[in-house]
Protein backbone atom coordinates (compact mmCIF):
# COMPACT_ATOMS: atom_id res chain seq x y z
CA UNK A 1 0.00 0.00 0.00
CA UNK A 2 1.83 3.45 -1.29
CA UNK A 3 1.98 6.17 1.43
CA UNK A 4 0.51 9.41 0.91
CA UNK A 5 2.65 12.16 0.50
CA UNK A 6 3.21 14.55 3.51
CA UNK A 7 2.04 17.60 2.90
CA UNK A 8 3.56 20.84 5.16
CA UNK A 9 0.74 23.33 4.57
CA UNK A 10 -2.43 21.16 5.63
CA UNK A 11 -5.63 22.13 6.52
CA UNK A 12 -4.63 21.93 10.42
CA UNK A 13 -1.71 24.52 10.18
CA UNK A 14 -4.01 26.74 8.14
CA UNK A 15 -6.61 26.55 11.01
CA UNK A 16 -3.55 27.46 13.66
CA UNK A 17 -2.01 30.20 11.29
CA UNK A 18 -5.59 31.35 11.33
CA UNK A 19 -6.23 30.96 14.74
CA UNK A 20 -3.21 32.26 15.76
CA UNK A 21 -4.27 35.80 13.87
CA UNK A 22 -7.50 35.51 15.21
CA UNK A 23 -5.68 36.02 18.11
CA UNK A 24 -3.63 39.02 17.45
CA UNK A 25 -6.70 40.83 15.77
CA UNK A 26 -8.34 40.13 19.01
CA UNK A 27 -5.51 41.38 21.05
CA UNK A 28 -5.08 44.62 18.83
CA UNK A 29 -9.17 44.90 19.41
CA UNK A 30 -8.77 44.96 23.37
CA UNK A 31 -5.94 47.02 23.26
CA UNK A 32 -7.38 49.81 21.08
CA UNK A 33 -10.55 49.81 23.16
CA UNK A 34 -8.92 50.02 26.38
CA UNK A 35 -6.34 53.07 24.40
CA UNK A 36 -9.54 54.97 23.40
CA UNK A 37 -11.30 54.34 27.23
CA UNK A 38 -7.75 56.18 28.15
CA UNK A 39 -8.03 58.70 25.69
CA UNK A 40 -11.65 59.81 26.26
CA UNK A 41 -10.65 59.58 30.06
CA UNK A 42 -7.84 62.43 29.65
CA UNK A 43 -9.95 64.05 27.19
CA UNK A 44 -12.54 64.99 30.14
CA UNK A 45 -9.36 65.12 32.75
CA UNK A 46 -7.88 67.89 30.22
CA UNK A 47 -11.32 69.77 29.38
CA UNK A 48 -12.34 69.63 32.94
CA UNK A 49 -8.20 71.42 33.57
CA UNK A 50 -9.35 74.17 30.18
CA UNK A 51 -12.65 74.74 32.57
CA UNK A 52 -10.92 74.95 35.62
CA UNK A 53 -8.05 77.52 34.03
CA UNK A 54 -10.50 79.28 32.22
CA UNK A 55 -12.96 79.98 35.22
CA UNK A 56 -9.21 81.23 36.93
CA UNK A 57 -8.36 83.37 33.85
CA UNK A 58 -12.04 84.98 34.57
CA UNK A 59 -11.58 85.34 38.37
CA UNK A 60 -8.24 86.74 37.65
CA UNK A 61 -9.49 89.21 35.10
CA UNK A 62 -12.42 90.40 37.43
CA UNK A 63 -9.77 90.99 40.62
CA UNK A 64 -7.46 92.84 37.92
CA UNK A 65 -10.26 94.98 37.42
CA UNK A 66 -10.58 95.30 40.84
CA UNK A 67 -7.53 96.26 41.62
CA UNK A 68 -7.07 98.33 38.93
CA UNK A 69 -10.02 100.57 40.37
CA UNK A 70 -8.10 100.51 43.96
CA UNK A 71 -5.25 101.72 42.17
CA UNK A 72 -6.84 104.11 40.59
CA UNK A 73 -8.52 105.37 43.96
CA UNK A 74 -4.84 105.05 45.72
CA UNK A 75 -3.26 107.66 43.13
CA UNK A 76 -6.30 109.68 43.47
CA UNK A 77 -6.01 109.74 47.13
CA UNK A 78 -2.52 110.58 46.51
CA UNK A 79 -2.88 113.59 44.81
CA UNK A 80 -5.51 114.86 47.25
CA UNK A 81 -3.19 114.29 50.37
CA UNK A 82 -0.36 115.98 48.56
CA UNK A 83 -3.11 119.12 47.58
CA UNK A 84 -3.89 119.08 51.25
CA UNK A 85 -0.09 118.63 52.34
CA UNK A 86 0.37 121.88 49.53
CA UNK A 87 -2.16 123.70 52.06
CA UNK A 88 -0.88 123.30 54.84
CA UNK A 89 2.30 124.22 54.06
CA UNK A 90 1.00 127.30 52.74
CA UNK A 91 -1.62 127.87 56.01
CA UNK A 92 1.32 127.40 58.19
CA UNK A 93 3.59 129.66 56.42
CA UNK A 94 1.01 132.06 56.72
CA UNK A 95 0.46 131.53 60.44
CA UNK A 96 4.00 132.20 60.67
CA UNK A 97 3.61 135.58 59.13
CA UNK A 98 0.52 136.21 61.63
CA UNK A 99 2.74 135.31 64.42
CA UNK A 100 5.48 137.57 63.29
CA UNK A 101 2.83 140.08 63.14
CA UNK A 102 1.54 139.58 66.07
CA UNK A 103 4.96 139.29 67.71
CA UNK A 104 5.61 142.53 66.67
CA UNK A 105 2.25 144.09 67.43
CA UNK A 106 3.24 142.66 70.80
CA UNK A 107 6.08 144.98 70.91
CA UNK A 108 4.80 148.08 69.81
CA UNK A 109 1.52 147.35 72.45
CA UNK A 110 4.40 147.13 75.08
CA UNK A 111 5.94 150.44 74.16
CA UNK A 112 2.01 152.29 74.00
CA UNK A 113 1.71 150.64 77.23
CA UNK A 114 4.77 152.17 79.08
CA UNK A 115 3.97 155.38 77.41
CA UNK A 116 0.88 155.59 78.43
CA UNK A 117 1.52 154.60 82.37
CA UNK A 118 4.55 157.62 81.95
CA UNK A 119 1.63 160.07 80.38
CA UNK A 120 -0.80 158.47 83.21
CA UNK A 121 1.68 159.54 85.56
CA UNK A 122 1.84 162.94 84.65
CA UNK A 123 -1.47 163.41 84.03
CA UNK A 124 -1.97 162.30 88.01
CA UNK A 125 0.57 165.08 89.62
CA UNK A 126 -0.83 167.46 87.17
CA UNK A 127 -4.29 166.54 88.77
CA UNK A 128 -2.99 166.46 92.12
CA UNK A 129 -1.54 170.40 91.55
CA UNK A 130 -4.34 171.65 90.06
CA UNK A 131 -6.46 169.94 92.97
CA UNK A 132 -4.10 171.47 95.09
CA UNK A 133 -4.06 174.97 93.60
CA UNK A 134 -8.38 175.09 92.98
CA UNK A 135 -10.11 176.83 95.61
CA UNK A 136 -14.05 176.37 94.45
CA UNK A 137 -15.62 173.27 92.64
CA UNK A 138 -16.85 173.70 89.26
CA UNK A 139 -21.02 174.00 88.98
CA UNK A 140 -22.21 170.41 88.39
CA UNK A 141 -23.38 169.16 84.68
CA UNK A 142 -27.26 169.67 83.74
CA UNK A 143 -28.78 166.33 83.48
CA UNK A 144 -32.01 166.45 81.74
CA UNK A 145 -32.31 162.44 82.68
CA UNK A 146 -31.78 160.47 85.54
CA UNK A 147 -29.16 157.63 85.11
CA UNK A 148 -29.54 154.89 88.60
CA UNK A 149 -27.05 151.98 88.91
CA UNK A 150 -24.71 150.85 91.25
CA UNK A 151 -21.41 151.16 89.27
CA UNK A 152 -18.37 154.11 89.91
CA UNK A 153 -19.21 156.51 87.23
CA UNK A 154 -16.74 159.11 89.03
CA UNK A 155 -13.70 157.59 87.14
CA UNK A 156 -14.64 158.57 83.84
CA UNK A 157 -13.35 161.62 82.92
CA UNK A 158 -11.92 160.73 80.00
CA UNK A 159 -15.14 160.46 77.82
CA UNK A 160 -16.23 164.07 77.83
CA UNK A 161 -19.87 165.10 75.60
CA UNK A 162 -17.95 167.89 74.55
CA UNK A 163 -19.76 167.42 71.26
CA UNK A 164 -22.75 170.45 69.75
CA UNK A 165 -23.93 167.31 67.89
CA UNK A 166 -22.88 163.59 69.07
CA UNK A 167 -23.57 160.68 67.21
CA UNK A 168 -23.49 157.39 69.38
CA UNK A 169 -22.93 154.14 67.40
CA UNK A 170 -24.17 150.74 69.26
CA UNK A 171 -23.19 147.31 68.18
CA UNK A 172 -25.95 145.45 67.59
CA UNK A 173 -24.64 142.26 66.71
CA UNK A 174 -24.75 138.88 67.82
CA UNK A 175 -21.02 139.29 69.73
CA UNK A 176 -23.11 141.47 72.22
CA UNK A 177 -24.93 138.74 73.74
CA UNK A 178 -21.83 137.75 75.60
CA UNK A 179 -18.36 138.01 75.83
CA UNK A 180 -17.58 134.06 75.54
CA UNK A 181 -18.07 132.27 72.01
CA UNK A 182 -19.20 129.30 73.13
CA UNK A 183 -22.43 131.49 74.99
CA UNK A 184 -22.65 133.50 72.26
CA UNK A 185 -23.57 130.45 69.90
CA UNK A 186 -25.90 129.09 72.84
CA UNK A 187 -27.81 132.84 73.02
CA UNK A 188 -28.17 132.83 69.45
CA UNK A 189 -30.63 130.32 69.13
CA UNK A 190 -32.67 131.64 71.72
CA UNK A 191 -35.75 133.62 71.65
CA UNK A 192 -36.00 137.20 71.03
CA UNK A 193 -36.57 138.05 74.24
CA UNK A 194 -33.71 136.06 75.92
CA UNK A 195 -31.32 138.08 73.35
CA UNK A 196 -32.77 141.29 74.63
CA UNK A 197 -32.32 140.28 78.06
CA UNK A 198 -28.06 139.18 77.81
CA UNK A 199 -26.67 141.10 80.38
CA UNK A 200 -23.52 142.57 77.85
CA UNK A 201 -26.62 143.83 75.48
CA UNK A 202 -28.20 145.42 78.37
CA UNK A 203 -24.86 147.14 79.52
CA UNK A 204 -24.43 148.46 76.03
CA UNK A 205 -27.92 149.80 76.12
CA UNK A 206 -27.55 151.13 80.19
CA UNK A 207 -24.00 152.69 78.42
CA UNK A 208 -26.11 154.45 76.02
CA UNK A 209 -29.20 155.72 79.01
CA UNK A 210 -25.68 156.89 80.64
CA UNK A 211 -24.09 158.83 78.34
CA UNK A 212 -27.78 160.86 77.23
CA UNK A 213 -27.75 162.25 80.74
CA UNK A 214 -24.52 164.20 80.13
CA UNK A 215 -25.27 166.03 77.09
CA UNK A 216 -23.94 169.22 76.86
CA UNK A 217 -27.37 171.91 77.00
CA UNK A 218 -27.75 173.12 73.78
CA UNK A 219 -26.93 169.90 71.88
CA UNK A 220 -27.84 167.77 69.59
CA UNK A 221 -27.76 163.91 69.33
CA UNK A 222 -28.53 160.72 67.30
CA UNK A 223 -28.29 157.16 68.17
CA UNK A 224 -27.66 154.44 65.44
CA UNK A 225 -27.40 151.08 65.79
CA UNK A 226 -25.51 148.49 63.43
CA UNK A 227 -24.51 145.17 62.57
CA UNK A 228 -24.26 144.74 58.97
CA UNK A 229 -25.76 147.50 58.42
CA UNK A 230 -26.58 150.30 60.20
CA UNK A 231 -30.11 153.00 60.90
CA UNK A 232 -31.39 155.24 63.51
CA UNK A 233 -32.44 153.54 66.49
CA UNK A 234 -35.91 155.76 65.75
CA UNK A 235 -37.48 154.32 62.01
CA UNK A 236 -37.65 157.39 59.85
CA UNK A 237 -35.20 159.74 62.18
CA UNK A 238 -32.03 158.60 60.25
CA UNK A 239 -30.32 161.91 58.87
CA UNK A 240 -31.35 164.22 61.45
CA UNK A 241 -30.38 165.80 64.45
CA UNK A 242 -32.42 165.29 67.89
CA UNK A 243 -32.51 167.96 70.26
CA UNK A 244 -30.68 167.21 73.60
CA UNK A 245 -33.32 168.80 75.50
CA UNK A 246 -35.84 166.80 74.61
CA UNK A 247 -36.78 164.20 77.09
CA UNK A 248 -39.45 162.73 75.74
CA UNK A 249 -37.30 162.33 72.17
CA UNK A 250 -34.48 160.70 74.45
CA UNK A 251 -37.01 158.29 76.24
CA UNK A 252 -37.90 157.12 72.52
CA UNK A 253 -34.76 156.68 71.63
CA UNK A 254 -33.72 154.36 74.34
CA UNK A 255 -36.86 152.26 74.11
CA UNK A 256 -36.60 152.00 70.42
CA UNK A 257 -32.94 150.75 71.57
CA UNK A 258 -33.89 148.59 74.33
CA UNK A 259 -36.32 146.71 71.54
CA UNK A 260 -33.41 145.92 69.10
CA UNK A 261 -32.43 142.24 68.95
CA UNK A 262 -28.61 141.46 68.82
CA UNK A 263 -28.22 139.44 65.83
CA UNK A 264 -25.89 139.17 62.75
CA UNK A 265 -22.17 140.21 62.01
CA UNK A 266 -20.54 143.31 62.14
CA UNK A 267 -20.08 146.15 59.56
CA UNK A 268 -17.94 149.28 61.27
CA UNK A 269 -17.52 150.56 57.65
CA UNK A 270 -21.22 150.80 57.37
CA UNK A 271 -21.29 152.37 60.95
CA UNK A 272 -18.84 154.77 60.33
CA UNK A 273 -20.34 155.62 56.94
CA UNK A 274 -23.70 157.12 58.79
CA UNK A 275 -21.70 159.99 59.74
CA UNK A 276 -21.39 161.40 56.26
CA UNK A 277 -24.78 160.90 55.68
CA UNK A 278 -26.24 163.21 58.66
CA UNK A 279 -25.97 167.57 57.86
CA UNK A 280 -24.08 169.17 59.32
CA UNK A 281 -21.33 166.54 60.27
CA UNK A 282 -21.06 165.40 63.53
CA UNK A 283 -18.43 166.93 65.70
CA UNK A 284 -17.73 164.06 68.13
CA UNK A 285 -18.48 160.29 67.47
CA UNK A 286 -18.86 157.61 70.44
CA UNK A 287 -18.40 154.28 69.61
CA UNK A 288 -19.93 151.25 71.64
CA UNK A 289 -18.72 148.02 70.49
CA UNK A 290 -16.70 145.06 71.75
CA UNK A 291 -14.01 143.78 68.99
CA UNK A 292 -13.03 144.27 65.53
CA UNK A 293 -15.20 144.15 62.11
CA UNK A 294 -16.41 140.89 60.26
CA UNK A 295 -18.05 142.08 57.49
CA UNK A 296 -17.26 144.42 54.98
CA UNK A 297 -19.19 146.75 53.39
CA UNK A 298 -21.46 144.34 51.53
CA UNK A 299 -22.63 141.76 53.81
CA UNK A 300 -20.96 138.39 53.24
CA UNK A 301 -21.39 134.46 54.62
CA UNK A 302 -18.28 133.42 56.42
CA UNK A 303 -18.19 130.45 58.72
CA UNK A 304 -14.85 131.77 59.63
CA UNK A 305 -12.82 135.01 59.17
CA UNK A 306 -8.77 135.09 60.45
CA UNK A 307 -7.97 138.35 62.15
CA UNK A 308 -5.60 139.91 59.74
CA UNK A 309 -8.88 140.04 57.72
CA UNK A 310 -10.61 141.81 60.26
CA UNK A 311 -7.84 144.23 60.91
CA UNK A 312 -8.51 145.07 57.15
CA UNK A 313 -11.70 145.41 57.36
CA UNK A 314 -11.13 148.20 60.83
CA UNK A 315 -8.70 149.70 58.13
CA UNK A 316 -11.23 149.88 55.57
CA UNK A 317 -13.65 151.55 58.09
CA UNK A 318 -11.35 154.10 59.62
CA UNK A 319 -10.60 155.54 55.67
CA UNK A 320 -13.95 156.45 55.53
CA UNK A 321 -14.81 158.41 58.21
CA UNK A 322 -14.83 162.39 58.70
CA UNK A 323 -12.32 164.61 58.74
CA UNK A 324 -11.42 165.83 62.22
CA UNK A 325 -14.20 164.36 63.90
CA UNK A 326 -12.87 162.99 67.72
CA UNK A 327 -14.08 159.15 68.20
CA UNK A 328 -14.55 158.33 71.85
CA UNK A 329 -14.74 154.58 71.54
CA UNK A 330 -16.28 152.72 75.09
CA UNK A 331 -14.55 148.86 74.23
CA UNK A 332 -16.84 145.40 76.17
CA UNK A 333 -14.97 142.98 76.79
CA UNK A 334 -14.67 140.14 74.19
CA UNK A 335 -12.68 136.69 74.73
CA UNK A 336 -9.91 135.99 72.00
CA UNK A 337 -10.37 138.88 70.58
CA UNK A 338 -6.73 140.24 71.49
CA UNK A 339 -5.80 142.97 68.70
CA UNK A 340 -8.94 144.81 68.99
CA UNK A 341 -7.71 147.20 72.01
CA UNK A 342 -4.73 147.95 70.53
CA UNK A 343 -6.50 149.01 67.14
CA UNK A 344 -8.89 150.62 68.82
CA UNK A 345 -6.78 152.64 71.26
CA UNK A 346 -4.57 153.94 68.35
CA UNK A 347 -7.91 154.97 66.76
CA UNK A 348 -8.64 157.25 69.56
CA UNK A 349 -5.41 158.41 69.82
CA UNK A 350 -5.61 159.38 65.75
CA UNK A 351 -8.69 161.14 65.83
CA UNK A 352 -7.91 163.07 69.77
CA UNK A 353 -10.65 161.03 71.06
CA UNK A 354 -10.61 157.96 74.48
CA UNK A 355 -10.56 154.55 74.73
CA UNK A 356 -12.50 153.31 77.76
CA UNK A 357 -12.67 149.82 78.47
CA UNK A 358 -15.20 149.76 81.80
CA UNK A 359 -15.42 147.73 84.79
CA UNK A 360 -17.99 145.23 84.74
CA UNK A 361 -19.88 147.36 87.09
CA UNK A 362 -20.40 150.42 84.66
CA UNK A 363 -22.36 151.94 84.23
């Protein structure tokens, strides 16, 4: 019996050779499945990353803008302070120049002083001589009104109503409630009748009841009151003389004073200025007031005013009164208000006229 021939490529090795890549195409089919699992898995890691930097991009954008604003605000803040820093640089150069000032005001206040305790001095022997030398009293003064309080009047002999027509100028502003600022403020909210009733007010006004009982007989008089402005104390009287020996005219006069409210500012330029506006000129001026000027002549709104400002202003007001006129100037007392004597003494001493600054018992 003849063998068959062996053949090396049968139908067996075919079935492994298939098998066998079967196999491998299986293998590759696993693999790439479990590749693109892996794939799609980063895919989400890395999008859910873009989200997660993109959301920081937008929170980082938002606090730029933020702080771009603060910035912003910080140099804007910065420029203020240094405007402010500018000021006061310039405020306290200029309170250097008002203490310099004031320093030498100082100085010269020192010198009037002396001079005026050497000219006080001579002024007492020379009383004391002639007191020595009189032999009879001079007649006493005819008082057409009687004046009752329990102050020294005897002292004052150096405001004389030497005057043929004397105009008296009262402050009526809201200073003459009282003499402190802080009771000032306080009186200035009350009533009417509380401001009438301030006891500085009602000095000024006994001042005024005083001075009406030594007018010289044969006078004449007017009474004007100001703050920033100024008018006869008596509506429609402004511009004319009042007789002196007229009691019932003086009685009107010092109720229509004793009804004024304190109130308001003060003008002295529009004070002074009533004494051009009266014919014939007045011949001796008596001022009642307690510090200098606030307002000029056009009534302003000032929360605060420094006081080489309101030595201006006193300047202002002195230019525009009368010729040769004496002004007699009787000074309250006002706290703070430190260059007013001074510039009012030298006032009286340019026009011939007194400074009297009274006890608080006068009148």
């Amino acid at each position: 019996m003849a063998r068959r021939p062996v053949e090396a490529f049968g139908l067996s090795f075919l079935d492994c050779i298939c098998c066998g890549f079967g196999a491998v195409i299986l293998f590759y089919t696993i693999i790439n499945a479990n590749n693109a699992s892996l794939a799609t898995r980063k895919r989400a890691d890395l999008s859910a990353e873009v989200s997660k930097l993109e959301e920081e991009v937008l929170v980082g954008t938002r606090n730029l803008v933020v702080l771009r604003n603060e910035l912003e605000k910080t140099q804007a803040e910065t420029v203020s302070a240094s405007n402010r820093s500018l000021r006061l640089i310039e405020d306290l150069s200029k309170q250097k120049e008002q203490l310099s000032t004031y320093d030498q005001d100082s100085l010269a206040r020192r010198e009037h002083i002396e001079k005026l305790k050497t000219d006080i001095k001579a002024l007492e022997e020379g009383t004391r001589r002639l007191e020595g030398g009189a032999e009879d009293k001079g007649a006493p003064g005819q008082e057409i009104k009687a004046f009752r309080g329990s102050g020294d009047r005897h002292y004052v002999t150096g405001i004389r109503m030497r005057g043929k027509r004397i105009l008296i100028l009262v402050d009526r502003s809201a200073s003459m409630l009282h003499e402190d600022l802080v009771s000032i403020i306080r009186l200035r909210n009350q009533s009417d009748d509380v401001k009438r009733k301030a006891s500085k007010w009602r000095r000024a006004v006994d001042t005024v009841s005083w001075l009406v009982t030594q007018l010289p007989p044969g006078s004449q008089y007017q009474i004007y009151g100001f703050n920033t402005k100024a008018a006869a104390v008596v509506d429609g009287s402004g511009g004319k003389w009042n007789d002196g020996g007229n009691p019932t005219m003086i009685a009107r006069n010092l109720e229509a004073l004793r009804g004024l409210v304190p109130q308001e500012g003060t003008s002295l330029i529009n004070a002074f200025a009533t004494a051009k506006q009266i014919n014939p000129l007045p011949d001796q001026i008596i001022l009642i007031t307690d510090g200098l000027p606030t307002q000029g002549k056009s009534p302003g709104v000032r929360k605060y005013i420094q006081s080489g400002d309101r030595a201006r202003l006193f300047d202002d007001a002195v230019g525009v009164l009368p010729d040769d006129v004496p002004v007699d100037i009787v000074l309250l007392p006002m706290k703070g208000d430190i260059p007013a004597a001074h510039r009012f003494w030298s006032l009286a001493r340019l026009t011939h006229g007194t400074l009297l600054m009274p006890s608080k018992d006068w009148p």
